[in-house]
PDB file of N, CA and C in Angstrom:
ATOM      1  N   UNK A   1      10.973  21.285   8.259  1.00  0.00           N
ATOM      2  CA  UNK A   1      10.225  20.092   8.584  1.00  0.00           C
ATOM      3  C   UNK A   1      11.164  18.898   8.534  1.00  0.00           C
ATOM      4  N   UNK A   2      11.414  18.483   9.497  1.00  0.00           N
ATOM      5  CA  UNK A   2      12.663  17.065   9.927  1.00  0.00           C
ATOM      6  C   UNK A   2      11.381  15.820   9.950  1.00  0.00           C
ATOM      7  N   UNK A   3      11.642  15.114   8.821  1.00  0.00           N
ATOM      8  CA  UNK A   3      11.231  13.741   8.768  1.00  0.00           C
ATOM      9  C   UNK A   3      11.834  12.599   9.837  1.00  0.00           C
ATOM     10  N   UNK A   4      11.029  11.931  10.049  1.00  0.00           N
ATOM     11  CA  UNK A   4      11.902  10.533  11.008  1.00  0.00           C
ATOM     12  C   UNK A   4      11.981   9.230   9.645  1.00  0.00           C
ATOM     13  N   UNK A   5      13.073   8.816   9.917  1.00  0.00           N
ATOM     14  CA  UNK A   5      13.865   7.397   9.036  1.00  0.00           C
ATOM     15  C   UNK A   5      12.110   6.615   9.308  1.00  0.00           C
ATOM     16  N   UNK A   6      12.024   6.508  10.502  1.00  0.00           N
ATOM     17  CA  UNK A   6      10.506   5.579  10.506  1.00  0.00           C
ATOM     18  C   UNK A   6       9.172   5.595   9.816  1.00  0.00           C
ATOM     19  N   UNK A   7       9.172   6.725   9.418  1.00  0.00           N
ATOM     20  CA  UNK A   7       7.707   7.080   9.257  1.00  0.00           C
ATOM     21  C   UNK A   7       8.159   6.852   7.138  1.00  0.00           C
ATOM     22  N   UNK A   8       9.409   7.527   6.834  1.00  0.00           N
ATOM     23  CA  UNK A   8       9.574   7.435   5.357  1.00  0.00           C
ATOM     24  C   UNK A   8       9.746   5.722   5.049  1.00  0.00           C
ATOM     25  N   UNK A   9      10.065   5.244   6.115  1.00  0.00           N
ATOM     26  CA  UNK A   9      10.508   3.461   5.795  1.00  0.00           C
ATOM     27  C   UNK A   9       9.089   2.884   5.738  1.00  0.00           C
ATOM     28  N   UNK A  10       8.226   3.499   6.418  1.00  0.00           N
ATOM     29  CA  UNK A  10       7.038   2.863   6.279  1.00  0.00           C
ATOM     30  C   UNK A  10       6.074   3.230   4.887  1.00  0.00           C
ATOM     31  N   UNK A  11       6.240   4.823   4.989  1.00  0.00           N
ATOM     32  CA  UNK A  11       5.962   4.789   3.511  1.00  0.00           C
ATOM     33  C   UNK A  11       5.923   4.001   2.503  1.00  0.00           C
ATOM     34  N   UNK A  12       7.699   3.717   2.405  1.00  0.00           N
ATOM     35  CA  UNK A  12       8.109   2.741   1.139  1.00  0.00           C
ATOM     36  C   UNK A  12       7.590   1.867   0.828  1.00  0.00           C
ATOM     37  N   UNK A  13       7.545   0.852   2.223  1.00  0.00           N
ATOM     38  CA  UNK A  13       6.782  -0.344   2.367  1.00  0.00           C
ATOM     39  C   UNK A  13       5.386  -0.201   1.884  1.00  0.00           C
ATOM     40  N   UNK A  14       5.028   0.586   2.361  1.00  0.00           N
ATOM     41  CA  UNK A  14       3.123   0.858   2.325  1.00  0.00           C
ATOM     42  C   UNK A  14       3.322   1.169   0.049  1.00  0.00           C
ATOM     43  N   UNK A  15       4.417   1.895  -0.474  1.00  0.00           N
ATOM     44  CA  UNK A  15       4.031   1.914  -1.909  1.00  0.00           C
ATOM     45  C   UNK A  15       4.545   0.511  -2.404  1.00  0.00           C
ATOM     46  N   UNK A  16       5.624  -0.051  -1.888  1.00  0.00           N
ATOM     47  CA  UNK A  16       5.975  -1.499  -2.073  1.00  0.00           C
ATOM     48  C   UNK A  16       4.911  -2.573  -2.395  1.00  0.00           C
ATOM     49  N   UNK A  17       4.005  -2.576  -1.340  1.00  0.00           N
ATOM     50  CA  UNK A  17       3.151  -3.505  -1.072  1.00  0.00           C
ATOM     51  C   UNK A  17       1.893  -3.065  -1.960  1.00  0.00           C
ATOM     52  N   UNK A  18       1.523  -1.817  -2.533  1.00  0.00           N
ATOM     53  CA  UNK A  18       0.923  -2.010  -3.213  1.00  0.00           C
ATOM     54  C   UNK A  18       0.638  -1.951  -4.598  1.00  0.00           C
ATOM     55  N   UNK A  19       2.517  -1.947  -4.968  1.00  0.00           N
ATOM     56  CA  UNK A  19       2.599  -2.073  -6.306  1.00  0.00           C
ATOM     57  C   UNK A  19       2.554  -3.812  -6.232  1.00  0.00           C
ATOM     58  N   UNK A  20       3.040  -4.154  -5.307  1.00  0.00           N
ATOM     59  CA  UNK A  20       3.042  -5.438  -4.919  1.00  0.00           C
ATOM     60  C   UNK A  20       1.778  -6.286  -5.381  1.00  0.00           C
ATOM     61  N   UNK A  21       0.721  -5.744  -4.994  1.00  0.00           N
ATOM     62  CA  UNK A  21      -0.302  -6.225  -4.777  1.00  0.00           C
ATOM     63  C   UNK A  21      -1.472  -6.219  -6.099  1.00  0.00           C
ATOM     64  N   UNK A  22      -0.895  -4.584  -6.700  1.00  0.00           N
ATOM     65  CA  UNK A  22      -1.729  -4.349  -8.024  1.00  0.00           C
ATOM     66  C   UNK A  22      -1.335  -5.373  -8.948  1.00  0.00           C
ATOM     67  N   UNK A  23       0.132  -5.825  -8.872  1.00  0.00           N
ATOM     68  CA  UNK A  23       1.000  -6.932 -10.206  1.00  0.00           C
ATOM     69  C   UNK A  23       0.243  -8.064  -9.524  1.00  0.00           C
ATOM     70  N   UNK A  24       0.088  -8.671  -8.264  1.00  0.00           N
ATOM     71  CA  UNK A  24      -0.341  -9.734  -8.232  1.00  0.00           C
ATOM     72  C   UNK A  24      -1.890  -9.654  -8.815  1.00  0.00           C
ATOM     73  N   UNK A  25      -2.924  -8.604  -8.761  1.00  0.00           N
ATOM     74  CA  UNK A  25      -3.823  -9.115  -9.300  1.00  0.00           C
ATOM     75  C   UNK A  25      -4.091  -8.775 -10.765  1.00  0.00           C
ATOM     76  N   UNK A  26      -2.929  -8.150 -11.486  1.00  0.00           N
ATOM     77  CA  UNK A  26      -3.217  -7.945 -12.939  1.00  0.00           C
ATOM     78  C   UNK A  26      -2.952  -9.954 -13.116  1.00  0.00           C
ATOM     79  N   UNK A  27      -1.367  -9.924 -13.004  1.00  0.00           N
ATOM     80  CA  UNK A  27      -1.148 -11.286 -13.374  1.00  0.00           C
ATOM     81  C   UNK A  27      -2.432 -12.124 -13.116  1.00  0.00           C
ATOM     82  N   UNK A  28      -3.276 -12.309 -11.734  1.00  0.00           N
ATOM     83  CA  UNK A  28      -4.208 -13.154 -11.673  1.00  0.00           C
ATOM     84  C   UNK A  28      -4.995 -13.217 -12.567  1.00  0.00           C
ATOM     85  N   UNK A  29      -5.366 -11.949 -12.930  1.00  0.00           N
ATOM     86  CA  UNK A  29      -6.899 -11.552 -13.850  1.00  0.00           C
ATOM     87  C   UNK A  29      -6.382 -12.290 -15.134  1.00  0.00           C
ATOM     88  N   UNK A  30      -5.134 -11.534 -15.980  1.00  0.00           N
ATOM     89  CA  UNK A  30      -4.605 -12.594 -17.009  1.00  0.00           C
ATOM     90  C   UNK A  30      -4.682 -14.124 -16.947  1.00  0.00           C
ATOM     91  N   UNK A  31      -5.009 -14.723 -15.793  1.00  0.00           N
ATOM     92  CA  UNK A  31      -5.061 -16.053 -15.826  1.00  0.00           C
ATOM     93  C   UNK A  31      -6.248 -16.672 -15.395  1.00  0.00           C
ATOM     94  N   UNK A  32      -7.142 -15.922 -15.288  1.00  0.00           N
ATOM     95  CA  UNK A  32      -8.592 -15.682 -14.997  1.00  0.00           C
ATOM     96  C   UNK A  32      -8.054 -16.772 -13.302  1.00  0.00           C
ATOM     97  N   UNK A  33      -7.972 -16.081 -12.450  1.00  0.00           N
ATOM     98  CA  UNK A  33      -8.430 -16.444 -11.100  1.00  0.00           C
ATOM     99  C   UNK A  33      -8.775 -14.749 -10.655  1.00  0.00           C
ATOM    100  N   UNK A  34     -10.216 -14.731 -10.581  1.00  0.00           N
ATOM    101  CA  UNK A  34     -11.320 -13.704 -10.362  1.00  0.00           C
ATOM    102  C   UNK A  34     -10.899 -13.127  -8.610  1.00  0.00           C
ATOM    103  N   UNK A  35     -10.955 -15.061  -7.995  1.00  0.00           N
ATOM    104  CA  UNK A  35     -11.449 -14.313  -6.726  1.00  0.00           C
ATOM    105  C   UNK A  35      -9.923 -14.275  -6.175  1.00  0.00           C
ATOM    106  N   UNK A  36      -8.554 -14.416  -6.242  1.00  0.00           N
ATOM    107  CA  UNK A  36      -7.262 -13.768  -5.717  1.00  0.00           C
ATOM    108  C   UNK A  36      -7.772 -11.860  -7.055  1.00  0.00           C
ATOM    109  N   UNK A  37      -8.158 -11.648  -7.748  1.00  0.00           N
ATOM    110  CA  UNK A  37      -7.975 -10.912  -7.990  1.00  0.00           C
ATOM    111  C   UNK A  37      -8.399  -9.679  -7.330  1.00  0.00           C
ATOM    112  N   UNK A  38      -9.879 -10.086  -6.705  1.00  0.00           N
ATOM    113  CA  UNK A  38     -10.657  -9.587  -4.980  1.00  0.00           C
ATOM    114  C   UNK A  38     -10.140  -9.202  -4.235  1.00  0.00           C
ATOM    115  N   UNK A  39      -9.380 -10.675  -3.870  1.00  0.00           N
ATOM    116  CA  UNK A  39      -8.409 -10.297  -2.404  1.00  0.00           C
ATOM    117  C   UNK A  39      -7.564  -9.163  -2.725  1.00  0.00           C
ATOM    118  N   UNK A  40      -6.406  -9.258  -4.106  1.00  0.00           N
ATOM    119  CA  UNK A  40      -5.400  -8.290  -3.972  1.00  0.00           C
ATOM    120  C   UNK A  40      -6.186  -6.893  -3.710  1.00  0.00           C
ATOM    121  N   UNK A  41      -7.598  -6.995  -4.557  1.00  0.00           N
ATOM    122  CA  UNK A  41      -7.707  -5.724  -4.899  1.00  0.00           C
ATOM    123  C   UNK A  41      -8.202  -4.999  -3.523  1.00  0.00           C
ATOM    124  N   UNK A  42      -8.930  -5.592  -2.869  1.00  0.00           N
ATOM    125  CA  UNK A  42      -9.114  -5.260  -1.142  1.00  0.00           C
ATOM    126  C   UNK A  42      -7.899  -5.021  -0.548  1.00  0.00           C
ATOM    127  N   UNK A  43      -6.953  -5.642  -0.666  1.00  0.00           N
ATOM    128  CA  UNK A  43      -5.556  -5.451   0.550  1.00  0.00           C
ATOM    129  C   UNK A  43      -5.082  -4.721  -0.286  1.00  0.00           C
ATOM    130  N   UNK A  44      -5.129  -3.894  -1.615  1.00  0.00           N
ATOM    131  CA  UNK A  44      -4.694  -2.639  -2.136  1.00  0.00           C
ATOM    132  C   UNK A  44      -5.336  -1.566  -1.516  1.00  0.00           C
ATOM    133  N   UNK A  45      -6.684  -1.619  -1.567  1.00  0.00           N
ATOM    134  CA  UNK A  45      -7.742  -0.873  -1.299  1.00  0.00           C
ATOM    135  C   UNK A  45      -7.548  -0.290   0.331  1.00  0.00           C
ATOM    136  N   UNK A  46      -6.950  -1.390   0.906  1.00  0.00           N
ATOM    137  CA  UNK A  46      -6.619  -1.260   2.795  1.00  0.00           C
ATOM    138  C   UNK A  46      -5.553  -0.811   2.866  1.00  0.00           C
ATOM    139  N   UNK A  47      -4.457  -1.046   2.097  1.00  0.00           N
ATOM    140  CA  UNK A  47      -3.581  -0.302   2.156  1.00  0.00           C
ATOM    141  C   UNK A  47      -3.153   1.586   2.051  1.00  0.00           C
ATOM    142  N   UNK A  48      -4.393   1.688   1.025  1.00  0.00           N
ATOM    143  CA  UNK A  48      -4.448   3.175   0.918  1.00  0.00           C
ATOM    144  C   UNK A  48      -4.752   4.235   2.454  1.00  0.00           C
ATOM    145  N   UNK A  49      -5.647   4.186   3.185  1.00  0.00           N
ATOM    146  CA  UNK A  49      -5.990   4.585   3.937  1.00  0.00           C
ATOM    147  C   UNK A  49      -4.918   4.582   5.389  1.00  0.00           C
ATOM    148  N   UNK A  50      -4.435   3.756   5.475  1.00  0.00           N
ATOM    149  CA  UNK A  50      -2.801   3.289   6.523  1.00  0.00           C
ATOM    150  C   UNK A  50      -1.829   4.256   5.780  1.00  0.00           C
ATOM    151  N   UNK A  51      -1.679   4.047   4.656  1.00  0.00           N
ATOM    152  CA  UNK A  51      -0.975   5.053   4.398  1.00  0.00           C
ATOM    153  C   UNK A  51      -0.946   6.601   4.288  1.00  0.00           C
ATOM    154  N   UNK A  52      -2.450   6.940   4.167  1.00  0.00           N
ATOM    155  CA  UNK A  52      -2.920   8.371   4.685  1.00  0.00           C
ATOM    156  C   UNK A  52      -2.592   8.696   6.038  1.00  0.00           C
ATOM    157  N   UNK A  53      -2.407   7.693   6.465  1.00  0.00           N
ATOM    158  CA  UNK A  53      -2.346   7.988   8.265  1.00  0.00           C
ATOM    159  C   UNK A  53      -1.154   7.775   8.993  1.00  0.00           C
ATOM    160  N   UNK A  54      -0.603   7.197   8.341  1.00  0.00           N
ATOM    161  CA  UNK A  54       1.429   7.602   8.388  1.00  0.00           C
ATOM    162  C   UNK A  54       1.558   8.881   7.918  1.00  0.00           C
ATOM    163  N   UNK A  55       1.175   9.246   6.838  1.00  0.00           N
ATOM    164  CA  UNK A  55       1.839  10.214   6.469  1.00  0.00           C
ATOM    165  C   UNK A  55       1.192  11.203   7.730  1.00  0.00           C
ATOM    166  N   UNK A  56      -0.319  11.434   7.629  1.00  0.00           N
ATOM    167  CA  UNK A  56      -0.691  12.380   8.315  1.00  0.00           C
ATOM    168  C   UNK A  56       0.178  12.164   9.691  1.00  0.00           C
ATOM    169  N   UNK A  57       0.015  11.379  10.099  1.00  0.00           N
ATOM    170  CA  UNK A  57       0.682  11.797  11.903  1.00  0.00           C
ATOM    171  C   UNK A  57       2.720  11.718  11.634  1.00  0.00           C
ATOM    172  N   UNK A  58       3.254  11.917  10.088  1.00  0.00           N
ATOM    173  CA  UNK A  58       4.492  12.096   9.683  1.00  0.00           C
ATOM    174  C   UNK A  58       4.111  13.827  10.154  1.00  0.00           C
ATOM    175  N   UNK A  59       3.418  14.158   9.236  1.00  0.00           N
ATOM    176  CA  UNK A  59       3.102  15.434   8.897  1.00  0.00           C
ATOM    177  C   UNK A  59       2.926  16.242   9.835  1.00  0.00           C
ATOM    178  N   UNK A  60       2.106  16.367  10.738  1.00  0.00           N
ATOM    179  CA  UNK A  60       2.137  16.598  11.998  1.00  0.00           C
ATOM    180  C   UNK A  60       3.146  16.717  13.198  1.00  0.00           C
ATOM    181  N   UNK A  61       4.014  15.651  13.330  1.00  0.00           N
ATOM    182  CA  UNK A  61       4.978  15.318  13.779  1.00  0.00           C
ATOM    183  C   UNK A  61       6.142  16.772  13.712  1.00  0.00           C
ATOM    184  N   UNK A  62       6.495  17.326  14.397  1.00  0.00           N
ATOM    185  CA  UNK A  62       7.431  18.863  14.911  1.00  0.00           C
ATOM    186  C   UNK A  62       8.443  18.563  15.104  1.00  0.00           C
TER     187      UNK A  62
END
């Protein structure tokens, strides 16, 4: 199974962004701003599913 440079770079990004995203809303919550803590937790939440779907059409990929 031969991976493409593209599909693992996107990966990264896609776990990047949502370690990214979990630190931005711990820090928020510690400082009580509730509703950035929403947002991160939604654009974590959106992020999961994009990343099911890289991988899957990685996976697929011959």
């Amino acid at each position: 199974m031969k991976r493409s440079y593209f599909g693992v770079i996107l990966l990264c990004i896609m776990l990047f962004l949502c370690i990214m995203f979990t630190q931005k809303a711990v820090n928020a919550y510690y400082f009580d701003h509730y509703r950035s803590v929403i947002i991160y937790a939604v654009l974590n939440m959106l992020l999961f599913p994009a990343a099911i779907m890289i991988y899957r059409r990685e996976r697929d990929v011959e």
